[in-house]
C-alpha atoms as a PDB file:
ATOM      1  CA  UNK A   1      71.403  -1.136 249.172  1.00  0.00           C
ATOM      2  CA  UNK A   2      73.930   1.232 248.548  1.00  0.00           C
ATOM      3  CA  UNK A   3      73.418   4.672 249.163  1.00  0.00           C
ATOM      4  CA  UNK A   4      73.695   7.384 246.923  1.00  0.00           C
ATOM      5  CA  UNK A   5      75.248  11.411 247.597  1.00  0.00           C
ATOM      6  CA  UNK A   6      73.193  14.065 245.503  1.00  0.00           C
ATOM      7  CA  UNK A   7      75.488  17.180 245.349  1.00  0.00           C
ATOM      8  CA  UNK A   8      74.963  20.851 244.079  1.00  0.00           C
ATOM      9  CA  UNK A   9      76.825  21.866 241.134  1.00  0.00           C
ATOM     10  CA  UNK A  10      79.072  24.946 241.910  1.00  0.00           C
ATOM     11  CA  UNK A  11      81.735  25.810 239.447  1.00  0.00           C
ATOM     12  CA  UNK A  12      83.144  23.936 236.106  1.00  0.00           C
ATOM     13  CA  UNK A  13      86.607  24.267 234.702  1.00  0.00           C
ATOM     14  CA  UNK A  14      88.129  22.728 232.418  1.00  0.00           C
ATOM     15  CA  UNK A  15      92.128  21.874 231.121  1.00  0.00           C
ATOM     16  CA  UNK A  16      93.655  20.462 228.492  1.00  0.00           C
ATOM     17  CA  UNK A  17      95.984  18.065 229.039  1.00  0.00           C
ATOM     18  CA  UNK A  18      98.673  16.593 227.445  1.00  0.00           C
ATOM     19  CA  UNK A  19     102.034  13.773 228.205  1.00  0.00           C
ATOM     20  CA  UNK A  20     102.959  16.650 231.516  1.00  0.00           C
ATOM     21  CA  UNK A  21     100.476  17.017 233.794  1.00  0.00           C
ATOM     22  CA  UNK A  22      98.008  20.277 234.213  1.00  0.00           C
ATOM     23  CA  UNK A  23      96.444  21.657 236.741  1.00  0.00           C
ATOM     24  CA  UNK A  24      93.054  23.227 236.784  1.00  0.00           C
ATOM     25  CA  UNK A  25      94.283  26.900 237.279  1.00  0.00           C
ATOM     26  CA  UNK A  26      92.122  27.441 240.406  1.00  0.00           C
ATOM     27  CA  UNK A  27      91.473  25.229 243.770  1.00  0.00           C
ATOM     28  CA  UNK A  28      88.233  23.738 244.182  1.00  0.00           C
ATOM     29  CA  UNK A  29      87.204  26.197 246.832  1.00  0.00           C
ATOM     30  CA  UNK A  30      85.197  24.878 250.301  1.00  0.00           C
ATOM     31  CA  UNK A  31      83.469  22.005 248.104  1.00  0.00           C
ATOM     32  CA  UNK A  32      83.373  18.798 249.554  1.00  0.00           C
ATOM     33  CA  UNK A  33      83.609  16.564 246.265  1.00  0.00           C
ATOM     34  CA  UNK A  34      84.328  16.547 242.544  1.00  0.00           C
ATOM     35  CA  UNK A  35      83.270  15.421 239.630  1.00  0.00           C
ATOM     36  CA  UNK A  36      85.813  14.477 236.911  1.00  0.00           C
ATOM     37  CA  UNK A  37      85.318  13.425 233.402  1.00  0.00           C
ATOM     38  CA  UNK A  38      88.492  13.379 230.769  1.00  0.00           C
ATOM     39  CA  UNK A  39      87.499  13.280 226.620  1.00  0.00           C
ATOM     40  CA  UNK A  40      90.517  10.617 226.725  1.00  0.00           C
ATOM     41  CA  UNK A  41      91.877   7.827 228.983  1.00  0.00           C
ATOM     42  CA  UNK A  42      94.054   9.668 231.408  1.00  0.00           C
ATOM     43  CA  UNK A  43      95.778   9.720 235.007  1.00  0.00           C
ATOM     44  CA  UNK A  44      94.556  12.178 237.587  1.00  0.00           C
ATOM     45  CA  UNK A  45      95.910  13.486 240.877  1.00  0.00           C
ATOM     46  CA  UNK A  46      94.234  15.079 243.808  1.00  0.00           C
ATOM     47  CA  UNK A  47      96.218  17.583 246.203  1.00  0.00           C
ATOM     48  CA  UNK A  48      96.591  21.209 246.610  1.00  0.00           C
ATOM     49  CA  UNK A  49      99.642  21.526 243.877  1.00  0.00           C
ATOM     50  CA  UNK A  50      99.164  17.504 242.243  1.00  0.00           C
ATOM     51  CA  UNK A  51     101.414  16.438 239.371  1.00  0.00           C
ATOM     52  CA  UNK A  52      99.952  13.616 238.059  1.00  0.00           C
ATOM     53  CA  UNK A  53     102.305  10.845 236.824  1.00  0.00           C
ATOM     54  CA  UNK A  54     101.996   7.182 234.595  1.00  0.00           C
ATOM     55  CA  UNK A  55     101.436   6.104 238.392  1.00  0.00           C
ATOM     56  CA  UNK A  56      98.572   7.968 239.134  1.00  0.00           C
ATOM     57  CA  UNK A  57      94.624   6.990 239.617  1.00  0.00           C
ATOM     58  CA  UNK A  58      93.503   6.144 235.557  1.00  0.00           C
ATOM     59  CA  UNK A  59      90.038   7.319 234.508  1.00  0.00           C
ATOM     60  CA  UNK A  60      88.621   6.087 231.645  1.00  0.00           C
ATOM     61  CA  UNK A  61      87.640   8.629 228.645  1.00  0.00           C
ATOM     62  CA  UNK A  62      83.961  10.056 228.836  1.00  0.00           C
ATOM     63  CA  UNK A  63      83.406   8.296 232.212  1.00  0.00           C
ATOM     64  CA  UNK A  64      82.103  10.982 234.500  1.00  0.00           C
ATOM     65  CA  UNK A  65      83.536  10.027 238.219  1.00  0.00           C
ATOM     66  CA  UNK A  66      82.472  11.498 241.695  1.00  0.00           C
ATOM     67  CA  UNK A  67      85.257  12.005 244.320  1.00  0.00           C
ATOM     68  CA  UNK A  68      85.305  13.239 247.942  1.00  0.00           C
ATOM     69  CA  UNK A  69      88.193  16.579 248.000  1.00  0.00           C
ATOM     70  CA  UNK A  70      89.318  19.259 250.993  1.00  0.00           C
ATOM     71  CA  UNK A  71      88.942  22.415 250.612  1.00  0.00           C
ATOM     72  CA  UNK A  72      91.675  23.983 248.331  1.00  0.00           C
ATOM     73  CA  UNK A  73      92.718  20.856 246.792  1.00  0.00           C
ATOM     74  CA  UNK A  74      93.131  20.879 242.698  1.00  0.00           C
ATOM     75  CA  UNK A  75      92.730  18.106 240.293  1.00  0.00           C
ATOM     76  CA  UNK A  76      95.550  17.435 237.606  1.00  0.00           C
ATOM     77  CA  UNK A  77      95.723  14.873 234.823  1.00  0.00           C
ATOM     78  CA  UNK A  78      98.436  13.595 232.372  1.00  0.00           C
ATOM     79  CA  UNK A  79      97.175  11.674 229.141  1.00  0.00           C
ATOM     80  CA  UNK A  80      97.306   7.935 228.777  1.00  0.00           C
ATOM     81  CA  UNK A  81      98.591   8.228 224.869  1.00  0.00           C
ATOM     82  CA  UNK A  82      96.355  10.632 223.266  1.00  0.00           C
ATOM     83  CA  UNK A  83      95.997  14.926 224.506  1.00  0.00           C
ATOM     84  CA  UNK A  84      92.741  15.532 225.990  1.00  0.00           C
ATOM     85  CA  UNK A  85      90.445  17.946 228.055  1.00  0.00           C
ATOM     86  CA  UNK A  86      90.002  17.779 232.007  1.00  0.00           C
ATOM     87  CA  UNK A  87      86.731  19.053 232.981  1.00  0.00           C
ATOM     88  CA  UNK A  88      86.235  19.369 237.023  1.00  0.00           C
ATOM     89  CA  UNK A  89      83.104  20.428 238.497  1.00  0.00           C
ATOM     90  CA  UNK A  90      83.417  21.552 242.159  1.00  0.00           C
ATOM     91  CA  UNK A  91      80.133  19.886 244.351  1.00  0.00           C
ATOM     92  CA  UNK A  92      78.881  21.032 247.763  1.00  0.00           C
END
């Protein structure tokens, strides 16, 4: 059976995107995960200055995803061929 993480929400922010990557303007703090969801298909990037290219991770419009971060890291996305909206919620 596989096992399932139940995290605290902490903060929300949120970026438009559009063909050059954004950032969220500020790091995701001490929280230990993320989670993501883009109003369009899109390419995201973890790190704590990411540029996300073509070549990054895709995530799929309206498909809220869960992902494991360090402390200070920042979440950026690039659109997939339409402009969208980033929305990161920080988890502990």
């Amino acid at each position: 059976m596989a096992s399932k993480h139940h995290y605290r929400p902490v903060s929300t922010q949120t970026k438009a995107y559009t063909g050059t990557s954004a950032a969220i303007d500020s790091d995701v703090g001490n929280a230990s995960a993320v989670r993501i969801i883009c109003s369009t298909d899109a390419f995201v990037e973890f790190g704590v200055s990411p540029t996300a290219t073509a070549s990054s991770m895709p995530v799929f419009a309206n498909t809220p995803e869960t992902f494991l971060v360090n402390p200070g890291e920042k979440v950026a996305a690039i659109r997939e061929s339409v402009n969208g909206t980033l929305t990161v919620t920080a988890l502990s």
